[in-house]
Protein backbone atom coordinates (compact mmCIF):
# COMPACT_ATOMS: atom_id res chain seq x y z
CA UNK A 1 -60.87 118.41 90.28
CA UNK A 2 -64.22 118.37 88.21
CA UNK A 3 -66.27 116.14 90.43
CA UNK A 4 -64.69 117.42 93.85
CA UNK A 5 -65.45 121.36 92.05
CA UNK A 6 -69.33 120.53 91.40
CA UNK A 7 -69.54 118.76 95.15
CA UNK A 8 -68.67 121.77 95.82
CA UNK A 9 -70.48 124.25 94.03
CA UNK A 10 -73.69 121.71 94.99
CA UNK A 11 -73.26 122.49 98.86
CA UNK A 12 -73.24 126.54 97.91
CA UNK A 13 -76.19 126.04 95.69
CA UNK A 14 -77.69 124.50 99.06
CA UNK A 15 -75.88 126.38 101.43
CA UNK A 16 -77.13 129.26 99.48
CA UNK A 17 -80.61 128.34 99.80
CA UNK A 18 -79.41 129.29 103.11
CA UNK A 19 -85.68 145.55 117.26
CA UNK A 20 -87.33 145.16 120.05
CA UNK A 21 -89.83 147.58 120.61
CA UNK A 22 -93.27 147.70 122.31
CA UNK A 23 -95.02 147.56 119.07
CA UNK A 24 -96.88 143.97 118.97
CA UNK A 25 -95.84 141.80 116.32
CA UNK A 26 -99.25 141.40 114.83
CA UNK A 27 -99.26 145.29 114.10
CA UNK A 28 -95.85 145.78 112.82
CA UNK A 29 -95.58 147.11 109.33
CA UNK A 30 -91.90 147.00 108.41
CA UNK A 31 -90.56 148.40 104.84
CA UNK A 32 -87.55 146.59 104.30
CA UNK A 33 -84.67 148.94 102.70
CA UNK A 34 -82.31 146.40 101.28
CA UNK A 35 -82.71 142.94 99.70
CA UNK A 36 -80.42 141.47 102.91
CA UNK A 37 -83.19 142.64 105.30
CA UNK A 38 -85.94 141.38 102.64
CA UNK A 39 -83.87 138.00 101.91
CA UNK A 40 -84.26 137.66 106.02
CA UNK A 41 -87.46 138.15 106.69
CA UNK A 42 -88.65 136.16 103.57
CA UNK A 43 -86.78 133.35 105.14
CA UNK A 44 -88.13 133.75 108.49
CA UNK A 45 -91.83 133.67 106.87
CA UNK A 46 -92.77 136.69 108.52
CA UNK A 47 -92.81 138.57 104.68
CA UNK A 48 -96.76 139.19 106.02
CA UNK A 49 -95.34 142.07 108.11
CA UNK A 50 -94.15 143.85 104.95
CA UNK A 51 -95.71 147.12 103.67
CA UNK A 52 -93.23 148.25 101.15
CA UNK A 53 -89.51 146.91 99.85
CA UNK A 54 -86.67 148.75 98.38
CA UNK A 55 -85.89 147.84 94.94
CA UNK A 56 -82.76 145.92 95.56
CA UNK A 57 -85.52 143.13 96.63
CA UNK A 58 -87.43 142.53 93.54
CA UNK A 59 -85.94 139.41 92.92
CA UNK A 60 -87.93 138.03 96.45
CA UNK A 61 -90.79 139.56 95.81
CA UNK A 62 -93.17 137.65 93.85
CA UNK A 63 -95.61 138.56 91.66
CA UNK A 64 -95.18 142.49 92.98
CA UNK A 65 -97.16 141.15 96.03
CA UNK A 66 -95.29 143.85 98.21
CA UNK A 67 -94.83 147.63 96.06
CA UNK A 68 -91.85 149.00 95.55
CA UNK A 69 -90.61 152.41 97.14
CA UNK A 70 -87.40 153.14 95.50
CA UNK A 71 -83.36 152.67 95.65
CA UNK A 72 -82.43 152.20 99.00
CA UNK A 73 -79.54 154.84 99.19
CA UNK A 74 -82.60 157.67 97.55
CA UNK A 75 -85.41 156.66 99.75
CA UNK A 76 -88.49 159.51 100.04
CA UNK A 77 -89.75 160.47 103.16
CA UNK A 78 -93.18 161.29 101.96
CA UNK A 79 -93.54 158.15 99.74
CA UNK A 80 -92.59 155.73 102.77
CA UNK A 81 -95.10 157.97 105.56
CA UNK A 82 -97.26 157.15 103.01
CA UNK A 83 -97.56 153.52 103.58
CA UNK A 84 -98.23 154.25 107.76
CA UNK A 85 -94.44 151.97 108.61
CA UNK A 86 -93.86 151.22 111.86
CA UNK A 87 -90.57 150.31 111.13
CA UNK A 88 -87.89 150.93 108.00
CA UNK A 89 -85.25 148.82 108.32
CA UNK A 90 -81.65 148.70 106.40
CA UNK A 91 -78.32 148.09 105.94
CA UNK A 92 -75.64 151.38 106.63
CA UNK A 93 -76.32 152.02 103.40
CA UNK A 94 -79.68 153.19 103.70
CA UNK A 95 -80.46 156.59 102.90
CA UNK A 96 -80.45 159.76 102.63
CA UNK A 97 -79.71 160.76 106.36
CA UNK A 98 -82.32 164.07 105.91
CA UNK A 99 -85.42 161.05 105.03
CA UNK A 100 -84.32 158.69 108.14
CA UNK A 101 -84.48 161.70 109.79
CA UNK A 102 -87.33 162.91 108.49
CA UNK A 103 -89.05 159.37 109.63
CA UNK A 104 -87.69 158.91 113.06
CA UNK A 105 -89.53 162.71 113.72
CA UNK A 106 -92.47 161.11 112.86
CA UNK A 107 -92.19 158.32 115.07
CA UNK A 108 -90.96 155.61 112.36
CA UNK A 109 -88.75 153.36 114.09
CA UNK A 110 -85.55 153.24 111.90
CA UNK A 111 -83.03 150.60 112.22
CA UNK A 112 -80.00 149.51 110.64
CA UNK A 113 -79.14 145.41 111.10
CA UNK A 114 -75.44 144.84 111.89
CA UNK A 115 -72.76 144.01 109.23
CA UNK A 116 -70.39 142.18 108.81
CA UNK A 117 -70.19 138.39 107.02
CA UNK A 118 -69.20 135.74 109.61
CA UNK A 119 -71.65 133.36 111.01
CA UNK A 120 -72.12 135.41 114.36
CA UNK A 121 -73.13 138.25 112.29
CA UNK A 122 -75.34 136.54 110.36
CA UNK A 123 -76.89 135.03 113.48
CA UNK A 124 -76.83 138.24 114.76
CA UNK A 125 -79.00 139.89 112.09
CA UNK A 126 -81.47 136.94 112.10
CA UNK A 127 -82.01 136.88 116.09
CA UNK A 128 -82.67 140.44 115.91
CA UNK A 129 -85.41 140.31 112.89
CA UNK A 130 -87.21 137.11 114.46
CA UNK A 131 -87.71 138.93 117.89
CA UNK A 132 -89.34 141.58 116.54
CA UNK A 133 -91.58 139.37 113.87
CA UNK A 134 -92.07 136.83 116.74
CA UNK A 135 -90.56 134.26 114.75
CA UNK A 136 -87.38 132.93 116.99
CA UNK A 137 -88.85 129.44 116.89
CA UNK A 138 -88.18 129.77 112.58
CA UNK A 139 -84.75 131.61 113.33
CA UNK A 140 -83.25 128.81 115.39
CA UNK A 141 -84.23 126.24 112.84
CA UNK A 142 -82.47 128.46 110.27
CA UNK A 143 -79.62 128.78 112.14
CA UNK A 144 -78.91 125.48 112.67
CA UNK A 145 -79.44 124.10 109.42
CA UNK A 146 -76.82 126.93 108.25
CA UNK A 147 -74.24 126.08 110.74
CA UNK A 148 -74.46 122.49 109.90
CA UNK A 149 -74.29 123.08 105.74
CA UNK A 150 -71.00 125.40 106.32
CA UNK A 151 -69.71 122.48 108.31
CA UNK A 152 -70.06 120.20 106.20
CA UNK A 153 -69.10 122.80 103.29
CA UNK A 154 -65.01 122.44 104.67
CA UNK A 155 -65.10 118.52 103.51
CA UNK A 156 -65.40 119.04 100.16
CA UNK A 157 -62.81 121.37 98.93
CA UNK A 158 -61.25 121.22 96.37
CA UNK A 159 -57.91 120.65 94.90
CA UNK A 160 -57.97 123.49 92.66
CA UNK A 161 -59.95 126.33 93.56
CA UNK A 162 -62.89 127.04 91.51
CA UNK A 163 -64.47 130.29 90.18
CA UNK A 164 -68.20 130.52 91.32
CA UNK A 165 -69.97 133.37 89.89
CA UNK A 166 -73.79 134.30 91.28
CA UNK A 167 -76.18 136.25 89.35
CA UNK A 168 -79.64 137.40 88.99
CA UNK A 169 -81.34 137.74 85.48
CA UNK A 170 -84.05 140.54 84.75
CA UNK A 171 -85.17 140.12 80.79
CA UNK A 172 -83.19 142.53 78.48
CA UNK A 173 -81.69 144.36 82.08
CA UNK A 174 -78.11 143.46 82.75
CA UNK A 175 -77.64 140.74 85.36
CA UNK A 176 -77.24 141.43 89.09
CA UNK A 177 -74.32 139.76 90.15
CA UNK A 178 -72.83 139.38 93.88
CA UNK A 179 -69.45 140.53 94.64
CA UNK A 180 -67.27 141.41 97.75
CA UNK A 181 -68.75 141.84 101.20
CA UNK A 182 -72.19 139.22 100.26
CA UNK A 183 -72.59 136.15 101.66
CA UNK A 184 -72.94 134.74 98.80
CA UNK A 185 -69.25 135.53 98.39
CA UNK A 186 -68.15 134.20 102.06
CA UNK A 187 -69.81 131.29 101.18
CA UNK A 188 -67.95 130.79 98.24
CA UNK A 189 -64.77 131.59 99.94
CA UNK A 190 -65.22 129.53 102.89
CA UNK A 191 -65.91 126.13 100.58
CA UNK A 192 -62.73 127.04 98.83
CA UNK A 193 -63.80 128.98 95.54
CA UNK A 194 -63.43 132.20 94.27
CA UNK A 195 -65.63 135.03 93.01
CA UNK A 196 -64.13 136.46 90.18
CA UNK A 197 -66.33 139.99 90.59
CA UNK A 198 -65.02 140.13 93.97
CA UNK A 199 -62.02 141.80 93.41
CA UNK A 200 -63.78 144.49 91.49
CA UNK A 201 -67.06 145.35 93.29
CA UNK A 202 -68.90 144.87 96.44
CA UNK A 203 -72.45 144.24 97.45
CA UNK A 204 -74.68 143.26 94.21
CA UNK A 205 -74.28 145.33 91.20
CA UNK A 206 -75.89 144.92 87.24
CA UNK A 207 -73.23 143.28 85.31
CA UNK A 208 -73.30 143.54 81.74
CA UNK A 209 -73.06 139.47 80.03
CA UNK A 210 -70.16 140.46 77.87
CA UNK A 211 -68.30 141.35 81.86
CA UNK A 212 -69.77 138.35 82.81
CA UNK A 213 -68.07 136.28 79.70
CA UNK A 214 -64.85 138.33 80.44
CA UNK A 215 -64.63 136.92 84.20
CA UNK A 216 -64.92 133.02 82.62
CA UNK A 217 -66.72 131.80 85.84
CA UNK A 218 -66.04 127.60 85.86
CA UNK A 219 -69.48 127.74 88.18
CA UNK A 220 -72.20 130.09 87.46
CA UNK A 221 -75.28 129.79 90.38
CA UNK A 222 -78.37 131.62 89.62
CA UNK A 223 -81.37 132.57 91.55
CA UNK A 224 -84.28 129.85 92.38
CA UNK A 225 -86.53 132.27 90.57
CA UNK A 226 -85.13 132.37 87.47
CA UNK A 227 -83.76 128.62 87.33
CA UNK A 228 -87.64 127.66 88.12
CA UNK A 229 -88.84 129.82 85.23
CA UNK A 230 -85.62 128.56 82.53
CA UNK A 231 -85.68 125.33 84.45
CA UNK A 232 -82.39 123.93 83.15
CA UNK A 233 -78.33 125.19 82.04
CA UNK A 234 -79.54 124.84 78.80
CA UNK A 235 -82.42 127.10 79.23
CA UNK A 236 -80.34 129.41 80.75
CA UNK A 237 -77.52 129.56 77.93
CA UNK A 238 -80.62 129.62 75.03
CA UNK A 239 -82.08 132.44 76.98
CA UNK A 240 -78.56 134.33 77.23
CA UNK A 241 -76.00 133.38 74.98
CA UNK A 242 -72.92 135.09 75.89
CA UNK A 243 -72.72 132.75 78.67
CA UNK A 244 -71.36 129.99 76.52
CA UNK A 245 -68.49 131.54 76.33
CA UNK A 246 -67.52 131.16 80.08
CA UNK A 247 -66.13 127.52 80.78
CA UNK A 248 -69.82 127.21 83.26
CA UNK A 249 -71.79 127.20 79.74
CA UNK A 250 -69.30 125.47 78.01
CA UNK A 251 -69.75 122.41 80.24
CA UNK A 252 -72.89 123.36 81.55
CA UNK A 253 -72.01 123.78 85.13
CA UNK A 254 -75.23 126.59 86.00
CA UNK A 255 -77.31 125.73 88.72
CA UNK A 256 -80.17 127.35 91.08
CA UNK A 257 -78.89 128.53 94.37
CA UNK A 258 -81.44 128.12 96.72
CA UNK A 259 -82.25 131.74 98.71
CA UNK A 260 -83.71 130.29 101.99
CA UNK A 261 -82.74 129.19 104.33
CA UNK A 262 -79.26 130.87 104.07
CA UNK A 263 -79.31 133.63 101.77
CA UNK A 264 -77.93 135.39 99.65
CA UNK A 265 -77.19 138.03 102.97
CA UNK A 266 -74.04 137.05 106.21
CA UNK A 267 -75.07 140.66 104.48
């Protein structure tokens, strides 16, 4: 089960590294309002069009080269007309209805990607983000690499299913772990493990490490950012301890998960 488990948990880790309007795409200036939409456009390599991100995305934004405008649900009208946005775009969650209001009044193009956390949706979201950055020519290199990984993803599951925790890390901050309705998660799932925070919360939420050691993960993936600055499992369990009490740090089973090309958003 161990070796078939970590084939497994290798092709997430890979797997995981997996609006049309007359504006042209050289003057677009897009605040992204969820770390889906920021995951997205990182991947596509169009993160030049960025003016602002919510801060759900700080974990793709590197070395604060894009600021920071808030929670995406509590977004400010007069902090995002601010940065002159041609475009603010979200998830459903995105909010509060009186600022995208407030925005589309002052000609801000507001849009919300679809949901939903099959391939087709997924495709979906990245067709419609690379015709308005210009980038389809990225987005259809992306998409095939992704369908080919999740292909190859149902050949290696295994006998006993496997649970694969993903977090974030943030210093002293509680981690920021994905649970239901991620893709992430339908990754997981569709390679034949199981998220133990799924059952308890959706989208990604801080997670305190003692929660963490309570949901014994036998896999924990963690982002590329913070494997490339602890740069090994050890690292990681030196740097937070609790972990060795989940069956991942007792047998060192932590690993980087790879955000691009296929993300950690079918979000």
């Amino acid at each position: 089960m161990v070796n078939k488990a970590t084939t497994l948990i290798k092709g997430i880790a890979l797997l995981g590294c997996a609006l049309s309007t007359s504006v042209a795409a050289e003057q677009l200036r897009i605040i992204s309002a969820g770390s889906g939409v920021t995951e997205l456009i990182y991947a596509l390599g169009a993160q030049d069009k960025l003016v602002a991100v919510d801060s759900t995305s700080r974990a793709y934004v590197k070395n604060n080269e894009v600021p920071q405008v808030g929670y995406h649900r509590q977004l400010s009208s007069e902090g995002l007309l601010a940065l002159s946005p041609t475009h603010v775009i979200g998830s459903n969650a995105m909010g509060p209805d009186s600022t995208l209001d407030i925005l589309k009044s002052s000609g801000v193009l507001v849009s919300t990607l679809s949901e939903g956390h099959s391939l087709q949706d997924f495709n979906l979201r990245i067709d419609t983000l690379a015709k308005l950055t210009g980038t389809q020519e990225q987005a259809k290199t992306i998409k095939a690499d992704v369908s080919s990984r999740m292909a190859a993803l149902s050949d290696v599951k295994p006998d006993v299913q496997p649970n694969v925790l993903f977090m974030m890390m943030s210093g002293d901050r509680p981690a920021t772990v994905a649970g239901g309705e991620t893709t992430i998660n339908t990754v997981i799932e569709l390679a034949g493990g199981k998220n133990p925070a799924a059952s308890s919360m959706n989208s990604y939420k801080p997670l305190s490490y003692e929660a963490i050691a309570d949901m014994n993960p036998d896999f924990i993936l963690i982002s590329e950012r913070n494997w490339k600055k602890l740069s090994s499992a050890e690292a990681v369990l030196n740097a937070y301890p609790l972990l060795r009490a989940t069956s991942a740090g007792m047998n060192g089973r932590i690993m980087a998960a790879q955000l691009k090309p296929f993300l950690v958003v079918l979000v």
